[in-house]
N, C-alpha and C. Protein backbone atom coordinates (compact mmCIF):
# COMPACT_ATOMS: atom_id res chain seq x y z
N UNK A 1 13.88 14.01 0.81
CA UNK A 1 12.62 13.35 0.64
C UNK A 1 11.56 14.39 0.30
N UNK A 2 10.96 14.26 -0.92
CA UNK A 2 9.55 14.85 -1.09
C UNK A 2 8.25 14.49 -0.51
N UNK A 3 7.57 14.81 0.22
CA UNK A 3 6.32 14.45 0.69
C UNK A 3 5.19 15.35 -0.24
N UNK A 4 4.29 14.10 -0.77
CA UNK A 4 3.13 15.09 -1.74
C UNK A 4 1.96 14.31 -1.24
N UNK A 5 1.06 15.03 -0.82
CA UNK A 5 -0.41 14.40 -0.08
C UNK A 5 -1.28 14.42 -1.53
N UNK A 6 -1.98 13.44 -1.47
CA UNK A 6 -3.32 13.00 -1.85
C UNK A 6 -4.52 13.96 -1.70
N UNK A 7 -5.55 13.91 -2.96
CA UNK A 7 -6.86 14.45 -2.35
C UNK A 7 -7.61 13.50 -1.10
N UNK A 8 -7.07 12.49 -0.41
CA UNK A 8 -7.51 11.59 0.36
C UNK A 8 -6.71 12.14 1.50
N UNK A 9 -6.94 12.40 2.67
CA UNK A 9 -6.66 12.92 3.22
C UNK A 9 -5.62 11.86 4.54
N UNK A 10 -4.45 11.96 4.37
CA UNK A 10 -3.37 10.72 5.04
C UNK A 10 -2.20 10.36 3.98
N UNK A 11 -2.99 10.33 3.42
CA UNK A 11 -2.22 9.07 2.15
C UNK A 11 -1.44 10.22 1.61
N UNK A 12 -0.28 9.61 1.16
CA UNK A 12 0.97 10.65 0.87
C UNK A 12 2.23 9.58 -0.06
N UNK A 13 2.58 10.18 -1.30
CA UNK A 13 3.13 9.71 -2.21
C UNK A 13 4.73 10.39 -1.84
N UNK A 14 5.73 9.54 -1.57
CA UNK A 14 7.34 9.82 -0.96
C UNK A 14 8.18 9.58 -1.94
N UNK A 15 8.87 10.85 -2.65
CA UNK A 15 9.89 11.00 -3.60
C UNK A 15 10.58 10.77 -3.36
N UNK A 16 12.13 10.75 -3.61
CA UNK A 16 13.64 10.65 -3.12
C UNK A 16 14.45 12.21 -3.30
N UNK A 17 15.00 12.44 -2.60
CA UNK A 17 15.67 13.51 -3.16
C UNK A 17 17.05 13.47 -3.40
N UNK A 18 17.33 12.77 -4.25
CA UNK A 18 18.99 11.77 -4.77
C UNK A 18 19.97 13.04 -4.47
N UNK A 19 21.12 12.74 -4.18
CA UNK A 19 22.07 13.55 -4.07
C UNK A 19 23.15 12.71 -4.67
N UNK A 20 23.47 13.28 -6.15
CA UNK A 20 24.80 12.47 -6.78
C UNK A 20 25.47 12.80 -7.08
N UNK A 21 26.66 12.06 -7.70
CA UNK A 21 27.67 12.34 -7.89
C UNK A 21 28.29 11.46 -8.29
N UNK A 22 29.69 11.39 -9.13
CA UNK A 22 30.35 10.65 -9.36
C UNK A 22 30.08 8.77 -9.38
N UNK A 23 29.75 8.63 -8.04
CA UNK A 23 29.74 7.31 -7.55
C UNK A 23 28.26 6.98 -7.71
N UNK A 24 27.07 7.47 -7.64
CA UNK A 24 26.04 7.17 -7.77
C UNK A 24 25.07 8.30 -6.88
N UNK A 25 24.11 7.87 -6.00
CA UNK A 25 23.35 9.08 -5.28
C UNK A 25 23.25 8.49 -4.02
N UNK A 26 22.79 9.15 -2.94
CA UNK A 26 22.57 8.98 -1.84
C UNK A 26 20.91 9.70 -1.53
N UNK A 27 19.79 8.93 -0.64
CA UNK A 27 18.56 9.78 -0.33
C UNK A 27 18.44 8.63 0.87
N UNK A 28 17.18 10.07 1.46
CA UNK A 28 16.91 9.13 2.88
C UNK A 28 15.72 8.97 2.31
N UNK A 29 15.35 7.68 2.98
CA UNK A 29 14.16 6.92 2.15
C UNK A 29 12.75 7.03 3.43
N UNK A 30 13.49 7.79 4.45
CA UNK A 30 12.42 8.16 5.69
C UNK A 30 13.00 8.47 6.71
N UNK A 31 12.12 9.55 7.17
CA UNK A 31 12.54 10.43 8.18
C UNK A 31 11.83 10.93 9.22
N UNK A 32 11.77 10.30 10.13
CA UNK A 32 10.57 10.30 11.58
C UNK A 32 10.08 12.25 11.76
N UNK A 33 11.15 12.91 12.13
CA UNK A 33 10.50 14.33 11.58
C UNK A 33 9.86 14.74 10.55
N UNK A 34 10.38 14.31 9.00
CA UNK A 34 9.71 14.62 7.86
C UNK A 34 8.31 14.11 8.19
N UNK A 35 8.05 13.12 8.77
CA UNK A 35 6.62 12.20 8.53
C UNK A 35 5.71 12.97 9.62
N UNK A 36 6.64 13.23 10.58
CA UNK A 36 5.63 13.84 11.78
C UNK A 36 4.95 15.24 11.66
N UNK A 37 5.95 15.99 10.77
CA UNK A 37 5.70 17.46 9.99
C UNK A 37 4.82 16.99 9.04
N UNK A 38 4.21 16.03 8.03
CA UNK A 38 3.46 16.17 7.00
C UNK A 38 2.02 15.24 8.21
N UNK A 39 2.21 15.03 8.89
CA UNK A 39 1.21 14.39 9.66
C UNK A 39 1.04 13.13 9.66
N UNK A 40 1.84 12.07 9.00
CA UNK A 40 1.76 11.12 8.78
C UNK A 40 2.62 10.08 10.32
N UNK A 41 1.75 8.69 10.38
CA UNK A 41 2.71 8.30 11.23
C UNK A 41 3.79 7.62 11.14
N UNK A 42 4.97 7.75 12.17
CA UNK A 42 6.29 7.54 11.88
C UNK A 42 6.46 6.49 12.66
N UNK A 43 5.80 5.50 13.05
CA UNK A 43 6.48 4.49 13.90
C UNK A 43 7.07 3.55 13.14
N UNK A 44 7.87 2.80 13.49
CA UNK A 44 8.00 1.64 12.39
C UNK A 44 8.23 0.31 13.34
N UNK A 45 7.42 -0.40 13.53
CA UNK A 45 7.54 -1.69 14.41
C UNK A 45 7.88 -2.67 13.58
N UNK A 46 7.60 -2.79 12.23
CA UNK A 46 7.68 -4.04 11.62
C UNK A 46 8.15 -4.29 9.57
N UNK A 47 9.07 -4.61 9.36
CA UNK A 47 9.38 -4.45 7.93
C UNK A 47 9.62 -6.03 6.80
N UNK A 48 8.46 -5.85 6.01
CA UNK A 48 8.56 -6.90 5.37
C UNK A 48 8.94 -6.50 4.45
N UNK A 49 9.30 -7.64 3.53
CA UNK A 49 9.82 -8.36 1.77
C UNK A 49 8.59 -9.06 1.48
N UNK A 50 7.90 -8.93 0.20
CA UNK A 50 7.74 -9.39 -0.68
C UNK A 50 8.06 -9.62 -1.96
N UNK A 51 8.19 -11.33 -2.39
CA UNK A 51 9.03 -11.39 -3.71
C UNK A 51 7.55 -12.31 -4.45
N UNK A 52 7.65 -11.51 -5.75
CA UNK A 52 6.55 -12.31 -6.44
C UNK A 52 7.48 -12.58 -7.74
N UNK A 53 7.31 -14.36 -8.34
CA UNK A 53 7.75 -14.77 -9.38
C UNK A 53 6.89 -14.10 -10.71
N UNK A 54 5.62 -14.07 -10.89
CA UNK A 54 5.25 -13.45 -11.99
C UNK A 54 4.45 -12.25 -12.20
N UNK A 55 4.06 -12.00 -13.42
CA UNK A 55 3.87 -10.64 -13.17
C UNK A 55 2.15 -11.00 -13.27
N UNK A 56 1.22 -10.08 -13.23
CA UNK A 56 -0.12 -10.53 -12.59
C UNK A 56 -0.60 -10.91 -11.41
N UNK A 57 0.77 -10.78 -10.64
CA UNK A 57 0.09 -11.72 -9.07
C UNK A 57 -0.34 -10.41 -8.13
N UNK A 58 -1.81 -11.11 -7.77
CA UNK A 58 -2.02 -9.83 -6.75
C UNK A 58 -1.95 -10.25 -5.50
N UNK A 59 -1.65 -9.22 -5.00
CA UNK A 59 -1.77 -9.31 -3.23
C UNK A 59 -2.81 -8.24 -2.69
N UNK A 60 -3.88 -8.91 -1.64
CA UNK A 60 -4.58 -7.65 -1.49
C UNK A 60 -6.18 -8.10 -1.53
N UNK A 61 -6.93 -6.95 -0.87
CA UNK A 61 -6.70 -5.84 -0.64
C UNK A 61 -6.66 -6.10 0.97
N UNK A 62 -5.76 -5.76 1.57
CA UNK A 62 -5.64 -6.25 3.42
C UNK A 62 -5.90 -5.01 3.90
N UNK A 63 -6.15 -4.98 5.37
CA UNK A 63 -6.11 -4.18 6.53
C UNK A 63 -6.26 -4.87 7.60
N UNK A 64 -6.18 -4.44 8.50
CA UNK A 64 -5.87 -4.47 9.99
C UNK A 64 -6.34 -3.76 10.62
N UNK A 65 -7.16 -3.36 11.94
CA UNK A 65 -8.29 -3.43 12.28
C UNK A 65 -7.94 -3.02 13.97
N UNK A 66 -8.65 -2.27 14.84
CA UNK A 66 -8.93 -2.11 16.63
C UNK A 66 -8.20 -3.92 16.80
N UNK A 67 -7.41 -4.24 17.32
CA UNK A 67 -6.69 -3.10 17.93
C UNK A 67 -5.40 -3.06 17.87
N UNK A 68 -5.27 -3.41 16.63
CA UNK A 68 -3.64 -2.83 15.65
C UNK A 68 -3.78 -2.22 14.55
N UNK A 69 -4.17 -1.19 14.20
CA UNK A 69 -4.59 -0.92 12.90
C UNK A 69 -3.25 -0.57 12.74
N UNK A 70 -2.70 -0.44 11.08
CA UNK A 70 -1.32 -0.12 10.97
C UNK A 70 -1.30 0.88 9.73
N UNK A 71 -0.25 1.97 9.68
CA UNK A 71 0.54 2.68 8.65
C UNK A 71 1.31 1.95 7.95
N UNK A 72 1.62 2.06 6.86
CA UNK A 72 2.34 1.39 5.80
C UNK A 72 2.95 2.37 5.36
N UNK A 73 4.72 2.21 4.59
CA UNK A 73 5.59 2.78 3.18
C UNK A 73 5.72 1.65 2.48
N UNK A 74 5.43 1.81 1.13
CA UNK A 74 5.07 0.54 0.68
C UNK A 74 6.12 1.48 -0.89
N UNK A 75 6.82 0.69 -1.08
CA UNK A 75 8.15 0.46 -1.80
C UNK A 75 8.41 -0.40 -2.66
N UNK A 76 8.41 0.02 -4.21
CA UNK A 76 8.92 -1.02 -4.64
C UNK A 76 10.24 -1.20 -4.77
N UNK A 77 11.15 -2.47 -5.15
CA UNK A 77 12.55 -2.39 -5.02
C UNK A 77 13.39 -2.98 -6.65
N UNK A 78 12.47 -3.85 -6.98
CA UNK A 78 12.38 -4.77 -7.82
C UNK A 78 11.50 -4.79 -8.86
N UNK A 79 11.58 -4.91 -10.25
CA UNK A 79 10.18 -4.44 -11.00
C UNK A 79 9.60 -3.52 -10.96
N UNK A 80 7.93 -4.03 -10.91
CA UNK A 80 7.59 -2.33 -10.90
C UNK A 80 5.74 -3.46 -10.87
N UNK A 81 5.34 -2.49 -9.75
CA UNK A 81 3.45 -2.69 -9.26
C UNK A 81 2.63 -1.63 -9.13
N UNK A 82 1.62 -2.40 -9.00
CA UNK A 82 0.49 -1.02 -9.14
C UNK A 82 -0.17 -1.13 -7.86
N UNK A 83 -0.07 0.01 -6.77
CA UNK A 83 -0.32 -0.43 -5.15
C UNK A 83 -1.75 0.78 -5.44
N UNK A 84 -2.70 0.04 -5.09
CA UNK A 84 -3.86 0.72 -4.61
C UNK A 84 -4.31 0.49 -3.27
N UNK A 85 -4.86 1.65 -2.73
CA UNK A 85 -5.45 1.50 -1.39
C UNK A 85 -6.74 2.11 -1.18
N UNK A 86 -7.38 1.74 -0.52
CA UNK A 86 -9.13 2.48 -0.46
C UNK A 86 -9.67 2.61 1.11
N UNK A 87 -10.16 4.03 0.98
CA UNK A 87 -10.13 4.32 2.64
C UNK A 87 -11.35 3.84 3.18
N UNK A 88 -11.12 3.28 4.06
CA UNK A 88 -12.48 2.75 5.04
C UNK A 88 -12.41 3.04 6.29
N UNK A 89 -12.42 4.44 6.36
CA UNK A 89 -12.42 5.40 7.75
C UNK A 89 -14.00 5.69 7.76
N UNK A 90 -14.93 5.09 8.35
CA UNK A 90 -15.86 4.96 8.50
C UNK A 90 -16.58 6.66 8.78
N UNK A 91 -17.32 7.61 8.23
CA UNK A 91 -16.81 9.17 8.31
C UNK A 91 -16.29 9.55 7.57
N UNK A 92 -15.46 9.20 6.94
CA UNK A 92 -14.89 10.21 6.18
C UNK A 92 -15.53 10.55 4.95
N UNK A 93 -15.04 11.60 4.57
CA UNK A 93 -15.44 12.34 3.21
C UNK A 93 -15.54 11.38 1.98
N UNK A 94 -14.02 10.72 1.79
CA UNK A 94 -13.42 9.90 1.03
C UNK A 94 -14.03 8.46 1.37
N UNK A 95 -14.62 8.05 1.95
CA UNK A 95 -15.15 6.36 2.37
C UNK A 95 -14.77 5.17 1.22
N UNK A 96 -14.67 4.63 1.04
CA UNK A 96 -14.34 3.72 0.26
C UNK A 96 -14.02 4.07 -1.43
N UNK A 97 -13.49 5.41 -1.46
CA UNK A 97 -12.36 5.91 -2.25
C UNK A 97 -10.75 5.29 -2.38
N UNK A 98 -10.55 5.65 -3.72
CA UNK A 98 -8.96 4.64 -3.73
C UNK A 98 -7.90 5.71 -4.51
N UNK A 99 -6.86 5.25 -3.62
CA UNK A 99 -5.45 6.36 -4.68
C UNK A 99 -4.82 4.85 -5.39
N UNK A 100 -4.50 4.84 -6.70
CA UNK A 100 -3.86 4.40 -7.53
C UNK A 100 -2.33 4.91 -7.94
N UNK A 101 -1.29 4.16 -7.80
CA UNK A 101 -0.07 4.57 -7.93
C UNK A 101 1.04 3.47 -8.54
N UNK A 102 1.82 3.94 -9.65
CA UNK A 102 2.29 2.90 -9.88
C UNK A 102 4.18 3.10 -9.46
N UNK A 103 4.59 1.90 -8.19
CA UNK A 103 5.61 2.11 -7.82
C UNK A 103 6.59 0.69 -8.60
N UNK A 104 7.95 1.48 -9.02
CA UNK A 104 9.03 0.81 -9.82
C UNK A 104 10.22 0.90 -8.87
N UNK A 105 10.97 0.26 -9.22
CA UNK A 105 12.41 0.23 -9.01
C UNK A 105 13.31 0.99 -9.33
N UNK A 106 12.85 1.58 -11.20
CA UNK A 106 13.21 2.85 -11.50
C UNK A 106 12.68 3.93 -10.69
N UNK A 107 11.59 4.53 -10.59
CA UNK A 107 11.24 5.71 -10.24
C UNK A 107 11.33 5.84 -8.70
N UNK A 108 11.69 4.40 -7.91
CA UNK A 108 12.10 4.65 -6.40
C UNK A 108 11.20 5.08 -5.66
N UNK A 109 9.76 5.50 -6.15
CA UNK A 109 8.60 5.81 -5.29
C UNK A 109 7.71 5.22 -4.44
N UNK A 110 7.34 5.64 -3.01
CA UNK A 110 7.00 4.72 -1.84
C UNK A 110 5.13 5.45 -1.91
N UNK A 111 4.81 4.76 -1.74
CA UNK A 111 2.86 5.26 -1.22
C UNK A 111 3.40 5.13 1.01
N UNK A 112 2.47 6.19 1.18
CA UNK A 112 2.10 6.00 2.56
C UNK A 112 0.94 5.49 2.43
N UNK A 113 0.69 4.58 3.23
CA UNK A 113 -0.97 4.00 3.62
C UNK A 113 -1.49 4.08 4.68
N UNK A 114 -2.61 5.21 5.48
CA UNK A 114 -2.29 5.52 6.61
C UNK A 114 -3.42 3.97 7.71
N UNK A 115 -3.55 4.23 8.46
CA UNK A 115 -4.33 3.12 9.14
C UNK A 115 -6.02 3.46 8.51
N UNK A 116 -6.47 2.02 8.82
CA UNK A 116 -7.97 2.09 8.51
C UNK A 116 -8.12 2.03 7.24
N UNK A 117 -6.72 1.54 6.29
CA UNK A 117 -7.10 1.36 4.54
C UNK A 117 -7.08 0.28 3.91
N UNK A 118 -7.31 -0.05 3.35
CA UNK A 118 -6.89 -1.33 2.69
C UNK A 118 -5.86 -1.18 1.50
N UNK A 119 -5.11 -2.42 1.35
CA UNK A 119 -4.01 -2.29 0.47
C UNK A 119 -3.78 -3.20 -0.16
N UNK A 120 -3.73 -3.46 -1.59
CA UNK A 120 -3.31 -4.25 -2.27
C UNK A 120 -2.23 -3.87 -3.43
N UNK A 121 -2.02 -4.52 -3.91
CA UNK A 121 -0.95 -4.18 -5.57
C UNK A 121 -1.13 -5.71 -6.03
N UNK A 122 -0.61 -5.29 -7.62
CA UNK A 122 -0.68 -6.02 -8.57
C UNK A 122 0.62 -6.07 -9.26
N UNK A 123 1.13 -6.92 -9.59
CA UNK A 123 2.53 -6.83 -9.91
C UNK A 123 2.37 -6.89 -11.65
N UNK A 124 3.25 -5.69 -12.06
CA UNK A 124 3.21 -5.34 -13.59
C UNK A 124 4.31 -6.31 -14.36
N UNK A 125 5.56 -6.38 -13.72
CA UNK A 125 6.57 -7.73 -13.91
C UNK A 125 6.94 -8.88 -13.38
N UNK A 126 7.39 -9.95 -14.10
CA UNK A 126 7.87 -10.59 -13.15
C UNK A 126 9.12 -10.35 -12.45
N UNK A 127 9.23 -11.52 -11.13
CA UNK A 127 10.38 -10.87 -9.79
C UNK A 127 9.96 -9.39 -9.43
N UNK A 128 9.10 -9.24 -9.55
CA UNK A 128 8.21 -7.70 -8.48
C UNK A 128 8.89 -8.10 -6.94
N UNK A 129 9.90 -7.11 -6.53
CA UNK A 129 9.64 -7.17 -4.83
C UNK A 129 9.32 -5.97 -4.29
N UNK A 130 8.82 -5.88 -3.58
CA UNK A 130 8.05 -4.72 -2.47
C UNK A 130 8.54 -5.16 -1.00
N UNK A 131 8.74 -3.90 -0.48
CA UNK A 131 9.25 -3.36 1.17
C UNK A 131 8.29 -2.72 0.95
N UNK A 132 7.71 -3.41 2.65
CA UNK A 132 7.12 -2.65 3.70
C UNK A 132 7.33 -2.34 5.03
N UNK A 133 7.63 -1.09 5.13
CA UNK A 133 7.30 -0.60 6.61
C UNK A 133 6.08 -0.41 7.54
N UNK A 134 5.87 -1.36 8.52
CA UNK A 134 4.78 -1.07 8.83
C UNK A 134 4.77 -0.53 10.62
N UNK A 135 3.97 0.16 11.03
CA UNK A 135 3.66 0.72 12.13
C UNK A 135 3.30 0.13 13.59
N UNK A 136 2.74 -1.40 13.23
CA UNK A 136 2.19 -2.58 13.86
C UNK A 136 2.73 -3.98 13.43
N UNK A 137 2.51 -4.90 14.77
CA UNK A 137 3.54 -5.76 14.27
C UNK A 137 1.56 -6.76 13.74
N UNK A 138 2.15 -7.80 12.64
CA UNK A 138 0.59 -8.76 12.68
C UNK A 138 0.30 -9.28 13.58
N UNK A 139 -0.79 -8.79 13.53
CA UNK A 139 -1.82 -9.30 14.82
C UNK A 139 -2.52 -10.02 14.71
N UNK A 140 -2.65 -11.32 14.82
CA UNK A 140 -3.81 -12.68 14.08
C UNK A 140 -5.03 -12.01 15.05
N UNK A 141 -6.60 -12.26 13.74
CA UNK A 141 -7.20 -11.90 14.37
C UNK A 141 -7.94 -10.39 14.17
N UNK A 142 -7.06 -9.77 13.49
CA UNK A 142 -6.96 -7.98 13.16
C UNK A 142 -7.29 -8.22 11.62
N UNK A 143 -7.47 -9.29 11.25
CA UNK A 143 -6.77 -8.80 9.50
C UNK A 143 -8.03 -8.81 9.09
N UNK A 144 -8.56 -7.58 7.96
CA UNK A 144 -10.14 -7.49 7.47
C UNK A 144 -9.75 -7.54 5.82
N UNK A 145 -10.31 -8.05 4.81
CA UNK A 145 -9.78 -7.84 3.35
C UNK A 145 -11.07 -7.46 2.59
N UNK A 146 -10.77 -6.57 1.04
CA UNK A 146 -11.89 -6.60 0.65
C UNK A 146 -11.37 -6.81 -1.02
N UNK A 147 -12.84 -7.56 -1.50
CA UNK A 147 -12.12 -8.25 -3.04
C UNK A 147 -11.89 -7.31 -3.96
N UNK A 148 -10.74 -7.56 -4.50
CA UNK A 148 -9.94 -6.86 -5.35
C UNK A 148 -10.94 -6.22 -6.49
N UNK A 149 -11.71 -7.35 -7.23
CA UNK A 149 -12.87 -7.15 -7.95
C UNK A 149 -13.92 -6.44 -7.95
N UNK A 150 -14.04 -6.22 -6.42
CA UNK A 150 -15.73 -6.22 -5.93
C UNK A 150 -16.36 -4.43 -7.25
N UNK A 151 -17.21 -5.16 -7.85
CA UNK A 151 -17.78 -3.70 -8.57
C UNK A 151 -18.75 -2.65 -7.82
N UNK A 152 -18.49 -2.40 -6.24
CA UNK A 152 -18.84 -1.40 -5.63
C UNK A 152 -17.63 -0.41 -5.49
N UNK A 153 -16.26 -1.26 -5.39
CA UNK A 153 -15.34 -0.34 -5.85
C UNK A 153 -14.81 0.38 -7.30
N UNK A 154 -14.51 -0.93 -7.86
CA UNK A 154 -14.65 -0.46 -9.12
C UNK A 154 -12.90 0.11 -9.53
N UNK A 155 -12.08 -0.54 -9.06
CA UNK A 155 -10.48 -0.58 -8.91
C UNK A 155 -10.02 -0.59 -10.01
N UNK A 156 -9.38 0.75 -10.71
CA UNK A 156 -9.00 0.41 -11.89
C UNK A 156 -7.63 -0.39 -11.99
N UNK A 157 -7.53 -1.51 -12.26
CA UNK A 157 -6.73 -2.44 -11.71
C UNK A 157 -5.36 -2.38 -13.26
N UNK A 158 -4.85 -2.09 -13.46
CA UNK A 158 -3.65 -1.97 -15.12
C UNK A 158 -3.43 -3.31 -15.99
N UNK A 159 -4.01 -4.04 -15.26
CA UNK A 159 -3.84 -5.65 -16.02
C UNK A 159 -4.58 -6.63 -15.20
N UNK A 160 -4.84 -7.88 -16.14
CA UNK A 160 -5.52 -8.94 -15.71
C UNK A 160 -5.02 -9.55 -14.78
N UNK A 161 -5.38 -10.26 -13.59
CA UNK A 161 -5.00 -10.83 -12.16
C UNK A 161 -4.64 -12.54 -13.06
N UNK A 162 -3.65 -12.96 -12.58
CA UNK A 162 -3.40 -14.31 -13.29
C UNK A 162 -2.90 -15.21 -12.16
N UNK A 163 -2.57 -14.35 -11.13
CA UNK A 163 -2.08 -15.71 -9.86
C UNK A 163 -2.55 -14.37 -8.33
N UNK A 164 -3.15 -15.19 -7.53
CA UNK A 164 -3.85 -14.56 -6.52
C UNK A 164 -3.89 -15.94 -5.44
N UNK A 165 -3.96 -15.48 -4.59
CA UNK A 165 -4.39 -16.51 -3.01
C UNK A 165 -5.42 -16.79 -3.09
N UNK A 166 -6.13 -17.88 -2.59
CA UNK A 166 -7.30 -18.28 -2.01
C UNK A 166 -7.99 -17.45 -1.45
N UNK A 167 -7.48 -17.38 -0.13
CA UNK A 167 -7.86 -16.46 1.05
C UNK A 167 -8.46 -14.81 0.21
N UNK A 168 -7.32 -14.17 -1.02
CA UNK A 168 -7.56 -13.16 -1.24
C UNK A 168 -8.86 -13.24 -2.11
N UNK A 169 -8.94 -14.29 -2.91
CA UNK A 169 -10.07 -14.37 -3.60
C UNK A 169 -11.34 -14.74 -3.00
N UNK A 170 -11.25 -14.83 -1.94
CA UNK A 170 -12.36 -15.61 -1.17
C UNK A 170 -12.45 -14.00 -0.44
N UNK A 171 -12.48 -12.85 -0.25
CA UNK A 171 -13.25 -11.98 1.08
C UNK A 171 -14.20 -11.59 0.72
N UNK A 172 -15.66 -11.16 0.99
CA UNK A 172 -17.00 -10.85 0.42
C UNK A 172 -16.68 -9.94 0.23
N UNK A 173 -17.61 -9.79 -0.81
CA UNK A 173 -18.38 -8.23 -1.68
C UNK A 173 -18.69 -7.67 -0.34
N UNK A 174 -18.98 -6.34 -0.58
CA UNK A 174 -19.50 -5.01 -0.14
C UNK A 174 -20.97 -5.23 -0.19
N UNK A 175 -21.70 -5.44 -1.10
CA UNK A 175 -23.13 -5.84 -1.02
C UNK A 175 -23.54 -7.06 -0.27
N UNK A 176 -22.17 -8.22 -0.28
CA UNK A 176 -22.77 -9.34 0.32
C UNK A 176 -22.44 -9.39 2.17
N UNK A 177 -21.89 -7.94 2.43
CA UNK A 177 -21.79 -7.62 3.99
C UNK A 177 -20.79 -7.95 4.31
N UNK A 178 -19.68 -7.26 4.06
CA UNK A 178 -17.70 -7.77 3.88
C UNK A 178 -17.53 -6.53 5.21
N UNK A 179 -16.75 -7.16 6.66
CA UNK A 179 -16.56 -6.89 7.42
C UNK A 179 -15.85 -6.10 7.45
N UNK A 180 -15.57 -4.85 7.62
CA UNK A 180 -14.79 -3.65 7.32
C UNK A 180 -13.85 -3.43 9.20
N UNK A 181 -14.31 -3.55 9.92
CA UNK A 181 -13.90 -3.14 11.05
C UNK A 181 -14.44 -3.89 12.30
């Protein structure tokens, strides 16, 4: 496994380090020491699937919040999405800064998302699926979102949004006082 950090300070982009041969390759796709050596956290309480039928569908931008905030490896398996996340560590240097990454099925590449971020992706094909590992199990109650759109961020997003949730389209702007924590 390659671990390569971000100018954002948490967030960490996870290579594979294939070992092949003949039959195909073998990599560990995570490793509680590797993660604890790059500083990242290694718990894993909870692992979802997402399967999206077309391509344009966004999910996002979520977080979770006192008093489950959660770490994410966010994986694509299937297709291929564009996972952005934007830090809302209230303090930090980076404040509502975003890493952009585009994870495939070919290139096997995972984003870390550390707690206190928000996360969304946009799916570039259709049948996009994404694995997540997450750190916390959902906590109704915890969940804070901010709009994908909102032009205080300014998300360079790779394509037009064509199928989205309610709920996701509905969280306030940043100017109109969108609950961060």
């Amino acid at each position: 496994m390659k671990i390569t950090t971000t100018d954002i300070e948490g967030v960490a982009i996870v290579d594979l380090e294939e070992r092949a041969d003949e039959r195909g390759f073998f990599a560990r796709t995570f490793c509680r020491d590797e993660f604890e050596a790059a500083g990242l956290v290694p718990a894993v309480e909870q692992c979802n699937l997402s399967y999206n039928h077309a391509a344009g569908t966004l999910r996002g931008m979520h977080t979770q919040v006192d008093p489950a905030p959660e770490a994410k490896l966010v994986r694509c398996t299937a297709g291929a999405i564009q996972d952005i996340i934007v830090d809302l560590r209230r303090g930090s240097p980076t404040y509502l800064k975003h890493v952009a990454v585009e994870l495939t099925a070919e290139n096997r590449r995972a984003l870390y998302v550390p707690p206190y971020f928000a996360h969304g992706y946009l799916t570039l094909t259709d049948g996009a699926e994404v694995v997540y590992q997450v750190s916390q199990k959902y906590t109704p109650g915890t969940e804070r979102g901010l709009r994908y759109d909102d032009p205080d961020l300014a998300l360079p997003w790779a394509r037009d949004v064509a199928v989205i949730s309610e709920k996701d389209e509905s969280w306030t702007l940043l100017a109109d006082g969108a609950v961060l924590s």
